[in-house]
PDB file of N, CA and C in Angstrom:
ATOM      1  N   UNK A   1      80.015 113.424 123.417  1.00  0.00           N
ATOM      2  CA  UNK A   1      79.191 113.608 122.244  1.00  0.00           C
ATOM      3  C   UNK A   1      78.016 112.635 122.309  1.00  0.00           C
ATOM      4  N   UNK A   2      77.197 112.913 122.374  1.00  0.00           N
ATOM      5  CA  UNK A   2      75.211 112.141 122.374  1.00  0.00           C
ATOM      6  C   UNK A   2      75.283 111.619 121.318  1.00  0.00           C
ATOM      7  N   UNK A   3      74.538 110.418 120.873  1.00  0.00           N
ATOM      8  CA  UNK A   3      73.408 110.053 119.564  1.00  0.00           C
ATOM      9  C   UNK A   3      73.505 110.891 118.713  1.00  0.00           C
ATOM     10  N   UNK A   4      73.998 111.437 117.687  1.00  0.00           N
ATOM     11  CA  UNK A   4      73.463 111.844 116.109  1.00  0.00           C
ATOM     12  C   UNK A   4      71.823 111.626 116.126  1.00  0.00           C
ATOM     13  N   UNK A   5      71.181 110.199 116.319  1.00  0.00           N
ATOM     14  CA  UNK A   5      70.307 109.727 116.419  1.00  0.00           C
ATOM     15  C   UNK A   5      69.064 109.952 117.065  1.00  0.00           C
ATOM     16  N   UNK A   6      69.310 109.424 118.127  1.00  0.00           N
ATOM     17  CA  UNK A   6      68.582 109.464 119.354  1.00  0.00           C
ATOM     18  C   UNK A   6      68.805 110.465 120.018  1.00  0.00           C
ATOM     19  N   UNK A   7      69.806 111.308 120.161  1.00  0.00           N
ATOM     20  CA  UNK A   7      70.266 112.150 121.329  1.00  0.00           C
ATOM     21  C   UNK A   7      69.768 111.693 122.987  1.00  0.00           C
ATOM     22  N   UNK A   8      70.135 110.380 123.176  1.00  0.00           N
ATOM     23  CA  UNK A   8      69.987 109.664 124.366  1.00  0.00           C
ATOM     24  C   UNK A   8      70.969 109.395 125.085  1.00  0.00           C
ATOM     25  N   UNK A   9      72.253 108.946 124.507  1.00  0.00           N
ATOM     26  CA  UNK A   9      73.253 108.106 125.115  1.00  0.00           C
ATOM     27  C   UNK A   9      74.798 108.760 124.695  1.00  0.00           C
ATOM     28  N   UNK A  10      75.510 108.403 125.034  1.00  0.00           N
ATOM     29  CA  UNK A  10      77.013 108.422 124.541  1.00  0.00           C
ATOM     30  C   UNK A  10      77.162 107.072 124.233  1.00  0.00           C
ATOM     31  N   UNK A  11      77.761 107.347 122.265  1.00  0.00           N
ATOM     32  CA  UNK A  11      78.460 105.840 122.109  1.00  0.00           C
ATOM     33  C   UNK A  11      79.737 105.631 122.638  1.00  0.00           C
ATOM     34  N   UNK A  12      79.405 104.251 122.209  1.00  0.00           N
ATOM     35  CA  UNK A  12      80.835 103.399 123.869  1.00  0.00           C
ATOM     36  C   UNK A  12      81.732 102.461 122.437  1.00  0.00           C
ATOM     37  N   UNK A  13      82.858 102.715 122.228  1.00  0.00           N
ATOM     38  CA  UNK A  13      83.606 101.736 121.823  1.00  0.00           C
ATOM     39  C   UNK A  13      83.081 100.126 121.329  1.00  0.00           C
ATOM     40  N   UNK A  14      82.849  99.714 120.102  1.00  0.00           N
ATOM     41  CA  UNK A  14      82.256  98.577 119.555  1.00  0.00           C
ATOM     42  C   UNK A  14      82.654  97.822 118.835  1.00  0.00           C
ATOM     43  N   UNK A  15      81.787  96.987 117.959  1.00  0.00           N
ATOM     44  CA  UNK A  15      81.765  96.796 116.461  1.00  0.00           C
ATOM     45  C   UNK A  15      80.380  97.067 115.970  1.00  0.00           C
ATOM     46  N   UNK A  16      80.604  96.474 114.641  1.00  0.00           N
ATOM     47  CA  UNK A  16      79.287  96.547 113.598  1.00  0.00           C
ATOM     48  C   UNK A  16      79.760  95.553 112.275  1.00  0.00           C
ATOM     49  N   UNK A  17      78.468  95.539 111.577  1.00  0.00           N
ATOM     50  CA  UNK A  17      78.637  95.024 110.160  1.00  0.00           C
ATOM     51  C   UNK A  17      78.369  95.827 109.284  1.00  0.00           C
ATOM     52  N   UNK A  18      79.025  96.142 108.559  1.00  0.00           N
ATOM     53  CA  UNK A  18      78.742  97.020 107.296  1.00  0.00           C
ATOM     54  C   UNK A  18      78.976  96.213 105.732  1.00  0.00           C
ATOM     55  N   UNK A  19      77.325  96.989 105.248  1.00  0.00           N
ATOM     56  CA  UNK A  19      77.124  96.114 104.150  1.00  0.00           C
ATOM     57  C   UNK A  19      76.908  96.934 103.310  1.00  0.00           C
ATOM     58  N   UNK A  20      77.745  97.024 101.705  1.00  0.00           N
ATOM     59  CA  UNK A  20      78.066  98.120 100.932  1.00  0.00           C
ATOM     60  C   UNK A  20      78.072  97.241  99.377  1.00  0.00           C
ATOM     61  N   UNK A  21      77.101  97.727  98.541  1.00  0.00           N
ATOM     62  CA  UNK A  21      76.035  97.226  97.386  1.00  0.00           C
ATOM     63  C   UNK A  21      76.432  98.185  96.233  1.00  0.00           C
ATOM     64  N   UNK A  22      77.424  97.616  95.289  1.00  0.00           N
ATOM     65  CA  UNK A  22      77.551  98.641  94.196  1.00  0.00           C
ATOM     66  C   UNK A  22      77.497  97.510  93.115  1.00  0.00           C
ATOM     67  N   UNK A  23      76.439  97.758  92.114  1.00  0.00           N
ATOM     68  CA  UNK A  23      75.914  97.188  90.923  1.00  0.00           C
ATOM     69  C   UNK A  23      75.592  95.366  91.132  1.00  0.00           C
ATOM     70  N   UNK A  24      76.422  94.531  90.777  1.00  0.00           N
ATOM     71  CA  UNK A  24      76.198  93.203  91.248  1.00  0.00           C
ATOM     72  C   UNK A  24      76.924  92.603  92.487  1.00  0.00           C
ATOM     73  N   UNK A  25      77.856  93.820  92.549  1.00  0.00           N
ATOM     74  CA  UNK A  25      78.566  93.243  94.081  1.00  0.00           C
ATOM     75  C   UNK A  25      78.187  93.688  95.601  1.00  0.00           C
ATOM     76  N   UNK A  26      77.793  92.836  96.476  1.00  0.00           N
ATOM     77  CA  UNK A  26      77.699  93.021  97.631  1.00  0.00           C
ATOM     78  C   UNK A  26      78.972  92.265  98.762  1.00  0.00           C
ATOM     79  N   UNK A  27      78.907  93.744  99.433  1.00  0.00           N
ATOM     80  CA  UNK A  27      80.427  93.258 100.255  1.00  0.00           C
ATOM     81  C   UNK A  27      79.959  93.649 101.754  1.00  0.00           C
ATOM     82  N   UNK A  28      80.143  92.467 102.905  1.00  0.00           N
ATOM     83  CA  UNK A  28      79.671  92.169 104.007  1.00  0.00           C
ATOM     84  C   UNK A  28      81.230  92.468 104.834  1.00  0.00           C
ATOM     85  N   UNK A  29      81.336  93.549 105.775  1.00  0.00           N
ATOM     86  CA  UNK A  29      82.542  93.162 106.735  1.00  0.00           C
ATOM     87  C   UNK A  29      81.783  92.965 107.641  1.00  0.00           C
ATOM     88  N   UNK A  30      82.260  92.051 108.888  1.00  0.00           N
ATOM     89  CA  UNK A  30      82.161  91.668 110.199  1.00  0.00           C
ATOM     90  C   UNK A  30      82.669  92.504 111.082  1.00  0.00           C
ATOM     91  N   UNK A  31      82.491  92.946 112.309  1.00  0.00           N
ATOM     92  CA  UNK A  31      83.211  93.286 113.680  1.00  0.00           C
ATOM     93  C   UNK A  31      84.174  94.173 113.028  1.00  0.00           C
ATOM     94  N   UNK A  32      83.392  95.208 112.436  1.00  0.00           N
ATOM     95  CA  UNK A  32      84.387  96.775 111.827  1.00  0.00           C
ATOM     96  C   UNK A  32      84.149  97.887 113.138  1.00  0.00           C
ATOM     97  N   UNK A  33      85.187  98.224 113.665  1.00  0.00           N
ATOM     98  CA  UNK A  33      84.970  99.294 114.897  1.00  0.00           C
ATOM     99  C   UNK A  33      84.342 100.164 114.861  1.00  0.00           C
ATOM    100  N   UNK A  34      83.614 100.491 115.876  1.00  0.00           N
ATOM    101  CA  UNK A  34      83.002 101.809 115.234  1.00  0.00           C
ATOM    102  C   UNK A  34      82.356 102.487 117.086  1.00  0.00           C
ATOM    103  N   UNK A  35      81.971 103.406 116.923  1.00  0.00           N
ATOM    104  CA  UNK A  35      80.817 104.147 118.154  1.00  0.00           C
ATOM    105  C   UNK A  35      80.230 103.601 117.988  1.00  0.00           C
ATOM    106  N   UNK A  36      79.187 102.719 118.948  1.00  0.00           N
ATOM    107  CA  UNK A  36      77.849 102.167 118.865  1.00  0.00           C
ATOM    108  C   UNK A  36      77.513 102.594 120.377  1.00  0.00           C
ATOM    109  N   UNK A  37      75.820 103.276 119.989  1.00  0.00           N
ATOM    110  CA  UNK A  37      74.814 103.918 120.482  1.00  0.00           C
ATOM    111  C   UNK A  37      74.616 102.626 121.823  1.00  0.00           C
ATOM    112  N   UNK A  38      74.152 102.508 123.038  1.00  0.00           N
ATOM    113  CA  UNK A  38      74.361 102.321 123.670  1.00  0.00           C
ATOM    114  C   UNK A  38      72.394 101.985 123.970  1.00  0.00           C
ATOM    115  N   UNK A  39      71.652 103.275 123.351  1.00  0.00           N
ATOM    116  CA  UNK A  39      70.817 103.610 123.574  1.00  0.00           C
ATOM    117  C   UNK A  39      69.645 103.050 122.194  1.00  0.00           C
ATOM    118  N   UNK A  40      70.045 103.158 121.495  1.00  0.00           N
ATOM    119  CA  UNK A  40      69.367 103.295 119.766  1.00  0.00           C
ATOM    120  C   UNK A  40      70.182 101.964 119.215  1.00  0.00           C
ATOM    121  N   UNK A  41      71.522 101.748 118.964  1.00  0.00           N
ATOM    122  CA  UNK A  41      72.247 100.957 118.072  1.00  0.00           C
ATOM    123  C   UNK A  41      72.890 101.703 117.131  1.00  0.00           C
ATOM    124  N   UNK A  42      72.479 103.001 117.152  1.00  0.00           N
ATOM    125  CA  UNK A  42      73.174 103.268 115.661  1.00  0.00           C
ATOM    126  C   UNK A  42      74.739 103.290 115.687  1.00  0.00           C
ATOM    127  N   UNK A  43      75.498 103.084 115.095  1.00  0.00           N
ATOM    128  CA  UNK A  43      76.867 102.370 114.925  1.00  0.00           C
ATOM    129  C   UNK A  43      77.486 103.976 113.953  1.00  0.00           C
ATOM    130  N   UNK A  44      78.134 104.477 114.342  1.00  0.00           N
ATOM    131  CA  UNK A  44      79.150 105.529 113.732  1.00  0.00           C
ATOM    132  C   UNK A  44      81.010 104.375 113.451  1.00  0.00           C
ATOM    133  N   UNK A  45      80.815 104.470 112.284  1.00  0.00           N
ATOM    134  CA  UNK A  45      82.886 104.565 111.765  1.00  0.00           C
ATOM    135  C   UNK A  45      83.369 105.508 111.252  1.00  0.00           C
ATOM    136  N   UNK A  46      85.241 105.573 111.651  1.00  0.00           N
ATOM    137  CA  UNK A  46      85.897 106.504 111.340  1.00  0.00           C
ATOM    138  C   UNK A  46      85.781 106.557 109.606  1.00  0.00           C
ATOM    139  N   UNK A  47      86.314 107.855 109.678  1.00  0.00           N
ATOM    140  CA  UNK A  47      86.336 107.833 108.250  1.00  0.00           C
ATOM    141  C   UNK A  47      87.375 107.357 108.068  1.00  0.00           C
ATOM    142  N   UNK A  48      88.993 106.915 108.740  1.00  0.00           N
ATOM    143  CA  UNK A  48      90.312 106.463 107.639  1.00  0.00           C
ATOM    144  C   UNK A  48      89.661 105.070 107.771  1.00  0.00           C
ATOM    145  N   UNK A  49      88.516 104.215 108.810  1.00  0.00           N
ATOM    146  CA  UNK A  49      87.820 103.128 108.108  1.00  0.00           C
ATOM    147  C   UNK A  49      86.535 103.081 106.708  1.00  0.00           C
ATOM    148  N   UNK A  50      86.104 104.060 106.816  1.00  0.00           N
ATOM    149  CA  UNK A  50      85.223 104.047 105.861  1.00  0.00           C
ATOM    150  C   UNK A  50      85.932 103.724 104.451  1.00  0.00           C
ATOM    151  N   UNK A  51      86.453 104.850 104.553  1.00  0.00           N
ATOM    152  CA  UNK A  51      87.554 105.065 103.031  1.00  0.00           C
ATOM    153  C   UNK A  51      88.591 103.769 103.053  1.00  0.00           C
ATOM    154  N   UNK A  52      88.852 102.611 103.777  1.00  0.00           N
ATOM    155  CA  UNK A  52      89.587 101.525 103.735  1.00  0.00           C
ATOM    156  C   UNK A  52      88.508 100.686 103.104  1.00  0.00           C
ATOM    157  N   UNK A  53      87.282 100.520 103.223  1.00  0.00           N
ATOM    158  CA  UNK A  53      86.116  99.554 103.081  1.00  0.00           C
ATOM    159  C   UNK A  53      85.668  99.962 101.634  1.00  0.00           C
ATOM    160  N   UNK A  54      85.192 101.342 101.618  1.00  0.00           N
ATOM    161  CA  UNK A  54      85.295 102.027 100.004  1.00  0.00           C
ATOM    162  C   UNK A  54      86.332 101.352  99.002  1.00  0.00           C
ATOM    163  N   UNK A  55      87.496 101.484  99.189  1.00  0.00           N
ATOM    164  CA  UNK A  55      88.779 100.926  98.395  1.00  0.00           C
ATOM    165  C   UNK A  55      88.905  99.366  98.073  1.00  0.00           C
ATOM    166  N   UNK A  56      88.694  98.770  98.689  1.00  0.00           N
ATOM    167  CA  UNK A  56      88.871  97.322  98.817  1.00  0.00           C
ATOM    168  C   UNK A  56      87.324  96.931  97.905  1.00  0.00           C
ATOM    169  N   UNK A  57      86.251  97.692  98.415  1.00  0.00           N
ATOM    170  CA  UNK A  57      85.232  97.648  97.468  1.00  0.00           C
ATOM    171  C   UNK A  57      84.948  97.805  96.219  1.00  0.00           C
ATOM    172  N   UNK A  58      85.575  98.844  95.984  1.00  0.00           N
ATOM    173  CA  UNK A  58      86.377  99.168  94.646  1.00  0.00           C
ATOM    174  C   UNK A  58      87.356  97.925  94.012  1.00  0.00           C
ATOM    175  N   UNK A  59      87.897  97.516  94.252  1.00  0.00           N
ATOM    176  CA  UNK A  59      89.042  96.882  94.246  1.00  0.00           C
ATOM    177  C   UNK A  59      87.798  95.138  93.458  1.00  0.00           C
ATOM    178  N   UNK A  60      87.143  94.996  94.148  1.00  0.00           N
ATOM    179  CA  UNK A  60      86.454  94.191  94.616  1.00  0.00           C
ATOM    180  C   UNK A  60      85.538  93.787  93.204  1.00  0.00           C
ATOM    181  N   UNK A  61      84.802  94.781  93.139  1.00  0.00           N
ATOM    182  CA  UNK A  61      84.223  95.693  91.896  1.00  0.00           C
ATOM    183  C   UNK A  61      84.514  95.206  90.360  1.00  0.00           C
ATOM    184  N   UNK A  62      85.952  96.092  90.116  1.00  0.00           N
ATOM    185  CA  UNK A  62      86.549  96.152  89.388  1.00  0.00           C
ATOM    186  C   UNK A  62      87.271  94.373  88.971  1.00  0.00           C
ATOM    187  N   UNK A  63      87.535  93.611  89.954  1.00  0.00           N
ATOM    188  CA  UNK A  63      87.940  92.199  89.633  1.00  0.00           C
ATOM    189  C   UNK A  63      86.484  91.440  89.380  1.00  0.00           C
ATOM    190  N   UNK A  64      85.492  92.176  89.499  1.00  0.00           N
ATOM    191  CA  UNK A  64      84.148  91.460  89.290  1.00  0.00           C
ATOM    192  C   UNK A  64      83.405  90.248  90.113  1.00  0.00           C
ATOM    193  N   UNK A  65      84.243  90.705  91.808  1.00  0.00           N
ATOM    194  CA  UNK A  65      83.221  89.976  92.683  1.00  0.00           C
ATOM    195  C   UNK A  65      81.914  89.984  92.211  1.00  0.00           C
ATOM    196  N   UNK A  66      80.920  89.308  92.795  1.00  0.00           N
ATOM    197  CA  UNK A  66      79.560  89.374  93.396  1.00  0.00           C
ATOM    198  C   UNK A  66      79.360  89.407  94.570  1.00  0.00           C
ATOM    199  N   UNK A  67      79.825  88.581  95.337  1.00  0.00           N
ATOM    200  CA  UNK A  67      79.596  88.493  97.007  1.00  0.00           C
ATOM    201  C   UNK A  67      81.009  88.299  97.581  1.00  0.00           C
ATOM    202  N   UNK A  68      81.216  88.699  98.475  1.00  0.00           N
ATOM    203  CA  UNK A  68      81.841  88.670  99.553  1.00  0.00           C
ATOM    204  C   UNK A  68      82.189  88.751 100.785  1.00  0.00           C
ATOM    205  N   UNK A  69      82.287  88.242 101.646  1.00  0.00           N
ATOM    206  CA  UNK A  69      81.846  88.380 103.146  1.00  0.00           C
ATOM    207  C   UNK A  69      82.948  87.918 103.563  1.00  0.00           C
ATOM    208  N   UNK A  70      83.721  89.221 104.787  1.00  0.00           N
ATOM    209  CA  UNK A  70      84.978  88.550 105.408  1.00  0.00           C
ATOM    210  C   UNK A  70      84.951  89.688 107.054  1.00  0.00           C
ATOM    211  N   UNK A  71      85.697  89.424 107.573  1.00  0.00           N
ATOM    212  CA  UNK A  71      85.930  89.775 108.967  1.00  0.00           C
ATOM    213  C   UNK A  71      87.244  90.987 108.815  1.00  0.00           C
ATOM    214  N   UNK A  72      86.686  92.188 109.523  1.00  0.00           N
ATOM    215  CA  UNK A  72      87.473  93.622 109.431  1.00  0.00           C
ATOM    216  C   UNK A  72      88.802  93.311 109.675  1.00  0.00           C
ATOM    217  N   UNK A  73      89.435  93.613 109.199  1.00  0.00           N
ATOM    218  CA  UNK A  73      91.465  93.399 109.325  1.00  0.00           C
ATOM    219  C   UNK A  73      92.002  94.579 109.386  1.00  0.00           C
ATOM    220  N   UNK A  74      92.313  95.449 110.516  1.00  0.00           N
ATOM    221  CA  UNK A  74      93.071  96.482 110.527  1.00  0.00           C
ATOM    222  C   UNK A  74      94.056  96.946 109.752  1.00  0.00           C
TER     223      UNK A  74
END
């Protein structure tokens, strides 16, 4: 499967940071797995990770973080 993106490369097994902004809270994960573009950068995650990062964000939210920044935990 090519770039979504670029249609240049095949992504190769990675990480990324994903940074996800709902009202006053911003939530930073570190080294979350994902396809990364080889060619471009663009970074694809699974969705049973997406929807883990969603939840905890939620979670996050609702206890009335503001910031948070931590490293992906399977």
């Amino acid at each position: 499967m090519t770039c979504v993106i670029c249609r240049q490369a095949e992504p190769e097994r990675g990480t990324t940071t994903v940074t996800l902004t709902r009202g006053k809270l911003t939530f930073v994960v570190r080294t979350v797995p994902a396809r990364v573009c080889p060619n471009c950068g663009e970074a694809c995650i699974e969705e049973a990770t997406a929807a883990k990062l969603l939840t905890t964000a939620e979670q996050l939210a609702q206890a009335g973080t503001q910031v948070d920044v931590r490293e992906y935990a399977a």
